[in-house]
N, C-alpha and C. Protein backbone atom coordinates (compact mmCIF):
# COMPACT_ATOMS: atom_id res chain seq x y z
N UNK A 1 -19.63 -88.16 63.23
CA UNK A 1 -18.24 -88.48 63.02
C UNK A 1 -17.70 -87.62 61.86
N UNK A 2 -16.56 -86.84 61.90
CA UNK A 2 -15.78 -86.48 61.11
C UNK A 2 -15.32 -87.51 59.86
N UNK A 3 -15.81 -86.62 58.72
CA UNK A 3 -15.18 -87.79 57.46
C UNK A 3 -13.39 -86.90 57.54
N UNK A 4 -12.85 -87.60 56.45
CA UNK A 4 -11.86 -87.25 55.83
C UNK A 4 -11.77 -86.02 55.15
N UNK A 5 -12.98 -86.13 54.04
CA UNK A 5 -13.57 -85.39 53.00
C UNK A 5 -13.70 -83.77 53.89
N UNK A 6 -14.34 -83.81 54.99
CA UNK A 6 -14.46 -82.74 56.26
C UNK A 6 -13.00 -82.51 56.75
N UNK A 7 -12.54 -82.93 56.86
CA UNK A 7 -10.89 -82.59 57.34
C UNK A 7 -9.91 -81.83 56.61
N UNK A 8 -10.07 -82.69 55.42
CA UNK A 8 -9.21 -82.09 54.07
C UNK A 8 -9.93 -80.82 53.59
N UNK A 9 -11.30 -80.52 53.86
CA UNK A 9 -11.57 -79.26 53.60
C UNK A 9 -11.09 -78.09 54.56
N UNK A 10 -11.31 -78.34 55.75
CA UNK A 10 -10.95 -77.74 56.75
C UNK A 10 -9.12 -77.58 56.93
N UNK A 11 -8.22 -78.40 56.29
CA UNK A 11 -6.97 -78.07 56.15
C UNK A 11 -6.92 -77.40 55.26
N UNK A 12 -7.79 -77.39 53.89
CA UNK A 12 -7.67 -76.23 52.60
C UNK A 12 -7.63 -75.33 52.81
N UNK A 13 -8.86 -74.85 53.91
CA UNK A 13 -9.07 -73.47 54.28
C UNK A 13 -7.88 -72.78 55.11
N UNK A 14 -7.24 -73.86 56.20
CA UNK A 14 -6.02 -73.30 56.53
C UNK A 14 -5.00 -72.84 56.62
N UNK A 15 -4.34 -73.81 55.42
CA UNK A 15 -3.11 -73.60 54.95
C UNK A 15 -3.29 -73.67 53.02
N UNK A 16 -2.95 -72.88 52.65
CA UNK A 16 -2.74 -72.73 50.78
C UNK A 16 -1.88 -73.92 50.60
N UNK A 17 -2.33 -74.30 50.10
CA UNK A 17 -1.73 -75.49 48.80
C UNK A 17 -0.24 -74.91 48.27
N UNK A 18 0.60 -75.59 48.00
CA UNK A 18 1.73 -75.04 47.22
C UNK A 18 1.60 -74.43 45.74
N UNK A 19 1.75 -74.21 44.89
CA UNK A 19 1.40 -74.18 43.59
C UNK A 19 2.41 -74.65 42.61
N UNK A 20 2.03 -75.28 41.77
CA UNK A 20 3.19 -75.85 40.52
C UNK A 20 3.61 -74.66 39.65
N UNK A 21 3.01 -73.90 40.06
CA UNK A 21 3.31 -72.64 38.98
C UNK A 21 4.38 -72.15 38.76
N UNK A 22 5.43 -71.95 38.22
CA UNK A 22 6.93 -71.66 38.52
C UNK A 22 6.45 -70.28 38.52
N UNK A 23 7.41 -69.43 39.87
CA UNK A 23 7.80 -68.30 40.26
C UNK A 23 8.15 -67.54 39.06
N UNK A 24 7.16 -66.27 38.93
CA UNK A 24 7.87 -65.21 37.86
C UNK A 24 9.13 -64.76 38.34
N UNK A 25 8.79 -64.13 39.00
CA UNK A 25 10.02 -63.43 39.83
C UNK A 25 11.60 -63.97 39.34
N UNK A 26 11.51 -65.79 39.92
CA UNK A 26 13.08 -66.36 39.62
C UNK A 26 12.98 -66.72 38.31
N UNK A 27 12.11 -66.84 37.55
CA UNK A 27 12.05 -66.64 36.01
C UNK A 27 13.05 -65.26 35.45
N UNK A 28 12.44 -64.66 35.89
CA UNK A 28 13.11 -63.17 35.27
C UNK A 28 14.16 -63.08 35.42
N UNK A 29 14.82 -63.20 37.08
CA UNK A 29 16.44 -63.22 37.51
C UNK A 29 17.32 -63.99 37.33
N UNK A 30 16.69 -65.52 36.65
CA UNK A 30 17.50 -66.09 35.91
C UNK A 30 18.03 -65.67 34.51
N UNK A 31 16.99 -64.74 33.96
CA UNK A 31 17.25 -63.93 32.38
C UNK A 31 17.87 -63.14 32.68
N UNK A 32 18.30 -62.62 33.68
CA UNK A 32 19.42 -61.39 33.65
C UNK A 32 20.65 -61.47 33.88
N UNK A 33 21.39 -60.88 33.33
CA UNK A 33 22.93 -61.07 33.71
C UNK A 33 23.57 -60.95 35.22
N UNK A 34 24.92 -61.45 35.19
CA UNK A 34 25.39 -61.41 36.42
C UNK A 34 25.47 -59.95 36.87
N UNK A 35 25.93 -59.43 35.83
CA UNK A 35 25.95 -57.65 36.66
C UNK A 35 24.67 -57.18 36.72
N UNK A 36 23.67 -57.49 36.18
CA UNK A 36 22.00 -57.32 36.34
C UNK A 36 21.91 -57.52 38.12
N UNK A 37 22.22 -58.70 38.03
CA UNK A 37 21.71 -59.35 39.44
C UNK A 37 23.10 -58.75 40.90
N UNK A 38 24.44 -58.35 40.43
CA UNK A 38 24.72 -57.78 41.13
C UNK A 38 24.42 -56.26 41.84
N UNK A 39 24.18 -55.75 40.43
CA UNK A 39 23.33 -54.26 40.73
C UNK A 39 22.31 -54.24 41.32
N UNK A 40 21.31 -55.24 41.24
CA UNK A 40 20.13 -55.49 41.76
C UNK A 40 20.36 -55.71 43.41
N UNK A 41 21.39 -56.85 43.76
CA UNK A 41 21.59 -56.94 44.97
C UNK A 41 22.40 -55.60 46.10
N UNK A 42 23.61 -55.24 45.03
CA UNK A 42 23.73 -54.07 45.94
C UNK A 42 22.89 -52.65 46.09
N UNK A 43 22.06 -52.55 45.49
CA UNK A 43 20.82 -51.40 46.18
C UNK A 43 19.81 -52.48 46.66
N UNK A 44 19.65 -53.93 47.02
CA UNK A 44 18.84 -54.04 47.53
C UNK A 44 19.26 -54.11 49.23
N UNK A 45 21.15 -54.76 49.16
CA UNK A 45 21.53 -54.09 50.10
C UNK A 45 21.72 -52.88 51.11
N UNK A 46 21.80 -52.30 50.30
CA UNK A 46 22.00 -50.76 50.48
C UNK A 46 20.72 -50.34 51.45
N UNK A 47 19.05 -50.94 50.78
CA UNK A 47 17.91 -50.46 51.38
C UNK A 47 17.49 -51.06 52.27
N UNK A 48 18.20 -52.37 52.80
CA UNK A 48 17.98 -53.02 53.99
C UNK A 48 18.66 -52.29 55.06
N UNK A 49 19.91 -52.06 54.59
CA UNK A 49 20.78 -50.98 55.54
C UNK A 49 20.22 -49.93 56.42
N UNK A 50 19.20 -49.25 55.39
CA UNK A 50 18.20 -48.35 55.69
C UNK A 50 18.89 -46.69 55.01
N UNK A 51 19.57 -46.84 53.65
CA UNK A 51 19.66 -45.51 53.40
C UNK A 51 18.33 -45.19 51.98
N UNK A 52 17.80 -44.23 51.99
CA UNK A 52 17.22 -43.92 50.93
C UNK A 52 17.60 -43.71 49.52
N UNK A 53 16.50 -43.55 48.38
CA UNK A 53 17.12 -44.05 47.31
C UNK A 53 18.35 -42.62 46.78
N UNK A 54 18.04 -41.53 47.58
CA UNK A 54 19.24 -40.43 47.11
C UNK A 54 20.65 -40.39 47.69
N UNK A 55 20.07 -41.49 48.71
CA UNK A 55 21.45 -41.37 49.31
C UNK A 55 22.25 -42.76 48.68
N UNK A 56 21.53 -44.16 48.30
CA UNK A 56 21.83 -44.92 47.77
C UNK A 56 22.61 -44.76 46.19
N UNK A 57 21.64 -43.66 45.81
CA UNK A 57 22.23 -43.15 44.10
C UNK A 57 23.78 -42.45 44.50
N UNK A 58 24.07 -42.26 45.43
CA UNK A 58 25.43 -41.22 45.78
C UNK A 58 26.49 -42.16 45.59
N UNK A 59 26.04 -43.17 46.96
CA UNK A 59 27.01 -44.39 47.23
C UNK A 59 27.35 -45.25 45.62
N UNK A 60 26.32 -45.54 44.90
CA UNK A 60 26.70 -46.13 43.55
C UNK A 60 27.72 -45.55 42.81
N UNK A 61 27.09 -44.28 42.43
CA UNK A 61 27.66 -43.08 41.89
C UNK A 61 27.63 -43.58 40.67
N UNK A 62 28.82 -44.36 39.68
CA UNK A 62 28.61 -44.35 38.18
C UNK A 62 27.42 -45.44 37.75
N UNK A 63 27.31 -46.67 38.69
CA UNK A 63 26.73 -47.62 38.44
C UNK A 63 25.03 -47.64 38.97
N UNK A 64 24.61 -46.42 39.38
CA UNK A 64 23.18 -45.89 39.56
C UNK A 64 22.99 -46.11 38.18
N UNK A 65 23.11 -45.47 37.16
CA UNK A 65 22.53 -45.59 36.03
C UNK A 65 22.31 -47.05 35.29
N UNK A 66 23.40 -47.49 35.90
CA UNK A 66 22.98 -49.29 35.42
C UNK A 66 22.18 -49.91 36.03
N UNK A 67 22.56 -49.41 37.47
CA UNK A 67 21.03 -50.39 38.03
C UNK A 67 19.59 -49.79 37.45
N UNK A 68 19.68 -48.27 37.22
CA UNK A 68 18.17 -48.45 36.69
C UNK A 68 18.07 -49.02 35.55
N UNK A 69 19.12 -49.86 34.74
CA UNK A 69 18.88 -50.27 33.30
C UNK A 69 18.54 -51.47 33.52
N UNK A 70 19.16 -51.78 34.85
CA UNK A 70 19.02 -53.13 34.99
C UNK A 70 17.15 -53.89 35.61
N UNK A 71 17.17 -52.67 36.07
CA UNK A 71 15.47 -52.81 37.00
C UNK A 71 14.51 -52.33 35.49
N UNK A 72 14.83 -51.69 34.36
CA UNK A 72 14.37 -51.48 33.49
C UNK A 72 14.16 -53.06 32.41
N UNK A 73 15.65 -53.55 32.62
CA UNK A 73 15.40 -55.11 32.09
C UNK A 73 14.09 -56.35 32.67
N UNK A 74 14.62 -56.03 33.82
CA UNK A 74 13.71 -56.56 34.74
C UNK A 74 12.46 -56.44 34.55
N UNK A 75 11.80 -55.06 34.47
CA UNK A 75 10.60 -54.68 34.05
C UNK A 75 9.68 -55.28 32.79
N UNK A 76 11.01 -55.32 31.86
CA UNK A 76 10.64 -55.83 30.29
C UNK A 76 10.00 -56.91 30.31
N UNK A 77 11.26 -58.18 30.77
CA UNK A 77 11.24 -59.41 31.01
C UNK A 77 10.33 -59.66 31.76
N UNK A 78 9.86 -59.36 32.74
CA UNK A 78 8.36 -59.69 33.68
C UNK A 78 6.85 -59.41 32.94
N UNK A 79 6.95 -58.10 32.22
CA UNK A 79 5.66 -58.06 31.54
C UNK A 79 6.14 -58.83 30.24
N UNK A 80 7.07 -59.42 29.51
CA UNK A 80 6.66 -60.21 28.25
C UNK A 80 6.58 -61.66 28.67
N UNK A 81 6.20 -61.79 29.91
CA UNK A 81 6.23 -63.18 30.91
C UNK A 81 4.74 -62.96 31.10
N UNK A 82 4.56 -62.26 31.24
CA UNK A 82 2.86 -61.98 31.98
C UNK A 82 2.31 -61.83 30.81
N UNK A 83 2.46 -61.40 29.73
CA UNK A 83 1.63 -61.58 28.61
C UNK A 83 1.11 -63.21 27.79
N UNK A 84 2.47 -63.75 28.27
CA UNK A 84 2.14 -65.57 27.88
C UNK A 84 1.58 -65.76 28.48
């Protein structure tokens, strides 16, 4: 006969557990500003679209340089997260 104890192992192996761990990721994008997170969204738009990143830097034009400041923030904020 199947225990419980046998079941619940056999669902472990199947499916991952959720984790309590709060998400880095929405950690970080909550620390960034609204124009952070708009810049962020319109080239992430842009690359769903399917243009590449030279053709994406065109379409921005002045605000390319912010989004890389902004993916540069991003960067910061994630590794002084990963260091705690």
């Amino acid at each position: 006969m199947t225990t419980i104890k046998n079941l619940q192992k056999r669902l472990d192996r199947l499916e991952p557990r959720p984790t309590t761990e709060p998400d880095l990721v929405e950690i970080v994008l909550e620390a960034l500003s609204d124009d952070d997170l708009d810049l962020l969204h319109e080239h992430a738009s842009l690359r769903d679209a399917g243009f590449d990143e030279e053709q994406i830097s065109v379409m921005m034009a002045d605000r390319w340089s912010r989004f890389q400041q902004a993916v540069e923030r991003f960067k910061q904020i994630a590794a002084e997260l990963d260091r705690q």
